[in-house]
N, C-alpha and C. Protein backbone atom coordinates (compact mmCIF):
# COMPACT_ATOMS: atom_id res chain seq x y z
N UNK A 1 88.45 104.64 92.48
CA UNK A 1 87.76 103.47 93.00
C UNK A 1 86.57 103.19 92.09
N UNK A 2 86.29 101.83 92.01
CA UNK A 2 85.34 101.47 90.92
C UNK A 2 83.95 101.81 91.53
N UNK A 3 83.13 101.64 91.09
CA UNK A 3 81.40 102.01 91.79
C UNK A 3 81.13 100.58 92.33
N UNK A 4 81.58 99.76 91.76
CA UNK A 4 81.78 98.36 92.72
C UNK A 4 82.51 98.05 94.44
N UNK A 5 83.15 98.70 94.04
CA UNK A 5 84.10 98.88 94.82
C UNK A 5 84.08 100.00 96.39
N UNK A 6 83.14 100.41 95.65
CA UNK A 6 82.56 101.99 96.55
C UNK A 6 81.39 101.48 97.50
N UNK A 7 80.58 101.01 96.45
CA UNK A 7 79.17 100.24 97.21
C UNK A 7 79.80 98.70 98.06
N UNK A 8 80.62 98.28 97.88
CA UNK A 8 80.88 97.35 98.69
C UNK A 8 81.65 97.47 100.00
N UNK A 9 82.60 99.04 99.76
CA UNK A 9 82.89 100.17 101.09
C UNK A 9 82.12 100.41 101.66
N UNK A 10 80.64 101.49 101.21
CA UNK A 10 79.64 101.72 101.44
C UNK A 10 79.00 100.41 102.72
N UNK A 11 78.88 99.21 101.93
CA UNK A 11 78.22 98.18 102.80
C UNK A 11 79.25 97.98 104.19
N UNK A 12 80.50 97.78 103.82
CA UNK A 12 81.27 97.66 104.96
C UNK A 12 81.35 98.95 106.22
N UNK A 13 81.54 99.73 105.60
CA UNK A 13 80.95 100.76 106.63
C UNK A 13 80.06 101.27 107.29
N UNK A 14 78.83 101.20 106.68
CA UNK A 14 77.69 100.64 107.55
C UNK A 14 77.52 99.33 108.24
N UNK A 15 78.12 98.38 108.15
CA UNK A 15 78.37 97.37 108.80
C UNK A 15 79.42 98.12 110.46
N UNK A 16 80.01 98.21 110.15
CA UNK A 16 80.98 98.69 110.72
C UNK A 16 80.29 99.96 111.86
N UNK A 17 80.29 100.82 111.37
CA UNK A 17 79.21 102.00 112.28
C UNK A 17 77.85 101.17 113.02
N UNK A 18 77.13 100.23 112.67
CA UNK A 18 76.13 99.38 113.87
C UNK A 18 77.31 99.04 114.22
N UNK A 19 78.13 98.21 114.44
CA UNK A 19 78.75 97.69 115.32
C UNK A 19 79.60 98.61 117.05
N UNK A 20 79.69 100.06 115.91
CA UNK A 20 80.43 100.73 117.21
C UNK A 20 79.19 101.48 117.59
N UNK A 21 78.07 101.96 116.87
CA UNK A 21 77.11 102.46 117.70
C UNK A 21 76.64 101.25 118.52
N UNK A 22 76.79 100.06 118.60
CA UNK A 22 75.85 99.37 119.31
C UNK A 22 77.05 99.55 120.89
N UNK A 23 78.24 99.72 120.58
CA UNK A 23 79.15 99.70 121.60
C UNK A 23 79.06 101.08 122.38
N UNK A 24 78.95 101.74 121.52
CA UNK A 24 78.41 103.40 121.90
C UNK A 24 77.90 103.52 123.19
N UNK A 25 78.69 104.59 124.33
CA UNK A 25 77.66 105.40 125.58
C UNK A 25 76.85 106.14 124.75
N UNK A 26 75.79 105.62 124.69
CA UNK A 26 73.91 106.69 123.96
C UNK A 26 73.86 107.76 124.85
N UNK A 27 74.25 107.66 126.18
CA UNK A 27 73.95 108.84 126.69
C UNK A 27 74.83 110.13 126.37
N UNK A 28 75.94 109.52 125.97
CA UNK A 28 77.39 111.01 125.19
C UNK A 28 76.63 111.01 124.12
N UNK A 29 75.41 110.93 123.39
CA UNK A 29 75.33 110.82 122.02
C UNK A 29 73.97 112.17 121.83
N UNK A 30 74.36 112.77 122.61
CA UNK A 30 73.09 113.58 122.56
C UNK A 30 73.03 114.81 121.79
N UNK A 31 75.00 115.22 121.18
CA UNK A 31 74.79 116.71 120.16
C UNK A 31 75.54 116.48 119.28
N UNK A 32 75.62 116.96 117.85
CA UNK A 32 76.23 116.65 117.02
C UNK A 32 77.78 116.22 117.26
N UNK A 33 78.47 117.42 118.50
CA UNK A 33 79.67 117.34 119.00
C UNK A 33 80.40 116.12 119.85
N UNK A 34 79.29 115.37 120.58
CA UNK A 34 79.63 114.46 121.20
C UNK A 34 79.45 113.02 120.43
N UNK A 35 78.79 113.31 119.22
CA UNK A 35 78.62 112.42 118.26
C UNK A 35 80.31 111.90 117.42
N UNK A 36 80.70 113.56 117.50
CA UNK A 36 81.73 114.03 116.73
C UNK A 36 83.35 113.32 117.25
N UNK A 37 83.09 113.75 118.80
CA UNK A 37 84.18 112.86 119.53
C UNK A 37 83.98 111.36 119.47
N UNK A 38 82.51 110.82 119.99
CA UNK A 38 82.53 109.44 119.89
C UNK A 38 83.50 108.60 118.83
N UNK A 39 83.13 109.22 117.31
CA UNK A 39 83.57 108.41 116.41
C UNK A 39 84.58 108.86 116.59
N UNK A 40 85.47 110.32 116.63
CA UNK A 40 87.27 109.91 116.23
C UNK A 40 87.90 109.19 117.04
N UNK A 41 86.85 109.02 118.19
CA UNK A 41 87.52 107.74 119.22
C UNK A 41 87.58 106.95 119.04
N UNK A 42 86.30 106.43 118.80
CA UNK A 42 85.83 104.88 118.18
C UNK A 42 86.85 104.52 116.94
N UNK A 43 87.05 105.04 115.84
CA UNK A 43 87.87 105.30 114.78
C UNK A 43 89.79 104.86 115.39
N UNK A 44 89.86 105.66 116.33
CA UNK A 44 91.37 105.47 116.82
C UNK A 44 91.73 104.50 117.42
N UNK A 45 90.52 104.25 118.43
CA UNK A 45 90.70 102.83 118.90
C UNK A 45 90.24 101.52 118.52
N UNK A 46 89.43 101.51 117.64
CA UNK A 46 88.95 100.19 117.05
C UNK A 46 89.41 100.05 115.29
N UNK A 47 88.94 100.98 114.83
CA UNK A 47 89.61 101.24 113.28
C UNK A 47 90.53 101.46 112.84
N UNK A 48 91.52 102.40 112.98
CA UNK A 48 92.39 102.92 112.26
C UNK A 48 93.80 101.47 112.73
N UNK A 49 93.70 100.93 114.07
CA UNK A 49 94.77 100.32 114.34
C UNK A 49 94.69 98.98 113.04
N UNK A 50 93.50 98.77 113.16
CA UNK A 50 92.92 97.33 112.04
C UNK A 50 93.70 97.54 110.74
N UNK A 51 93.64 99.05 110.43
CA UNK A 51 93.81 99.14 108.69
C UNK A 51 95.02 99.39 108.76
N UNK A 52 95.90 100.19 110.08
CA UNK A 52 97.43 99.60 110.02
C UNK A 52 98.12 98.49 110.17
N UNK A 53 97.18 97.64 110.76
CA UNK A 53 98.09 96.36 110.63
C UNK A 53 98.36 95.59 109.38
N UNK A 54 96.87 95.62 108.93
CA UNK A 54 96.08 95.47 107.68
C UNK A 54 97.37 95.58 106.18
N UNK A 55 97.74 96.80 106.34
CA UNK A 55 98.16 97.63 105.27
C UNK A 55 99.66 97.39 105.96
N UNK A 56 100.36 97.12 107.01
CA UNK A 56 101.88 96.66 107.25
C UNK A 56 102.10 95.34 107.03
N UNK A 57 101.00 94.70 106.88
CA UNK A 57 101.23 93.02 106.88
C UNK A 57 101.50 93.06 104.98
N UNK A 58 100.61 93.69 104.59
CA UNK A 58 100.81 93.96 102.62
C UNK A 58 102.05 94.50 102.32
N UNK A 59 102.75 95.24 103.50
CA UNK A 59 103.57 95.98 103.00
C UNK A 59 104.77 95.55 103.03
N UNK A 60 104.91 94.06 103.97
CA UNK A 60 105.72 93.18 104.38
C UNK A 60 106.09 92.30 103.16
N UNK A 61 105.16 91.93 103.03
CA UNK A 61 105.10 90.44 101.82
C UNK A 61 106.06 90.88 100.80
N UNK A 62 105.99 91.71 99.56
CA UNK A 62 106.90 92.23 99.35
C UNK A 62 108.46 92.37 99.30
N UNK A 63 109.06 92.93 100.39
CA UNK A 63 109.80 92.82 100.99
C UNK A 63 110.44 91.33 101.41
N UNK A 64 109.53 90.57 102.10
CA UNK A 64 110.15 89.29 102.39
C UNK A 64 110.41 88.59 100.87
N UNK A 65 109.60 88.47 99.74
CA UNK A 65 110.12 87.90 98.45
C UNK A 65 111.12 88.19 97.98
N UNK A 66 111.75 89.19 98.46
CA UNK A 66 112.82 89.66 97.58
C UNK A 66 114.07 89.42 98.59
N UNK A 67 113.50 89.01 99.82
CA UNK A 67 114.52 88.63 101.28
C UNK A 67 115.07 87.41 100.79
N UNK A 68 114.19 86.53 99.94
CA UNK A 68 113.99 84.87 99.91
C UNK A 68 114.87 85.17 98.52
N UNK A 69 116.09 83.50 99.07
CA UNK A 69 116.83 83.31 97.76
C UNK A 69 116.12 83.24 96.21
C-alpha cells in the first residue's frame, strides 16, 4: 500500500471509529476487555458486512463482462 494510500485509510478509520464510539454503550467501555468486545462487535455488525458487499459487487462486474455478448 502506498503512504498515500495508508494516510487516507488512516483518515477513514478514524472517521469511522467516532462514528461507532459515538454509537457506543460508554458504560461497557470501562476495561480494556470490554473495549475489546465492543469493537469486534461493532466491526461484525456495522463493518465487515460493508466491505463484503463492497468487495462482491467488484467481484461481480467482471464476471458479468465476460457474461455480455
Amino acid at each position: 500500500m502506498s503512504p498515500e494510500a495508508k494516510k487516507e485509510l488512516e483518515q477513514h478509520v478514524q472517521a469511522i471509529s467516532k462514528l461507532l464510539y459515538e454509537d457506543a454503550d460508554k458504560s461497557k467501555l470501562s476495561t480494556f476487555s470490554e473495549i475489546e468486545v465492543m469493537v469486534r462487535q461493532q466491526i461484525q455488525e456495522q463493518v465487515s458486512p460493508q466491505i463484503g458487499s463492497f468487495l462482491s459487487k467488484i467481484l461481480q462486474m467482471p464476471l458479468q463482462d465476460t457474461l455480455e455478448p
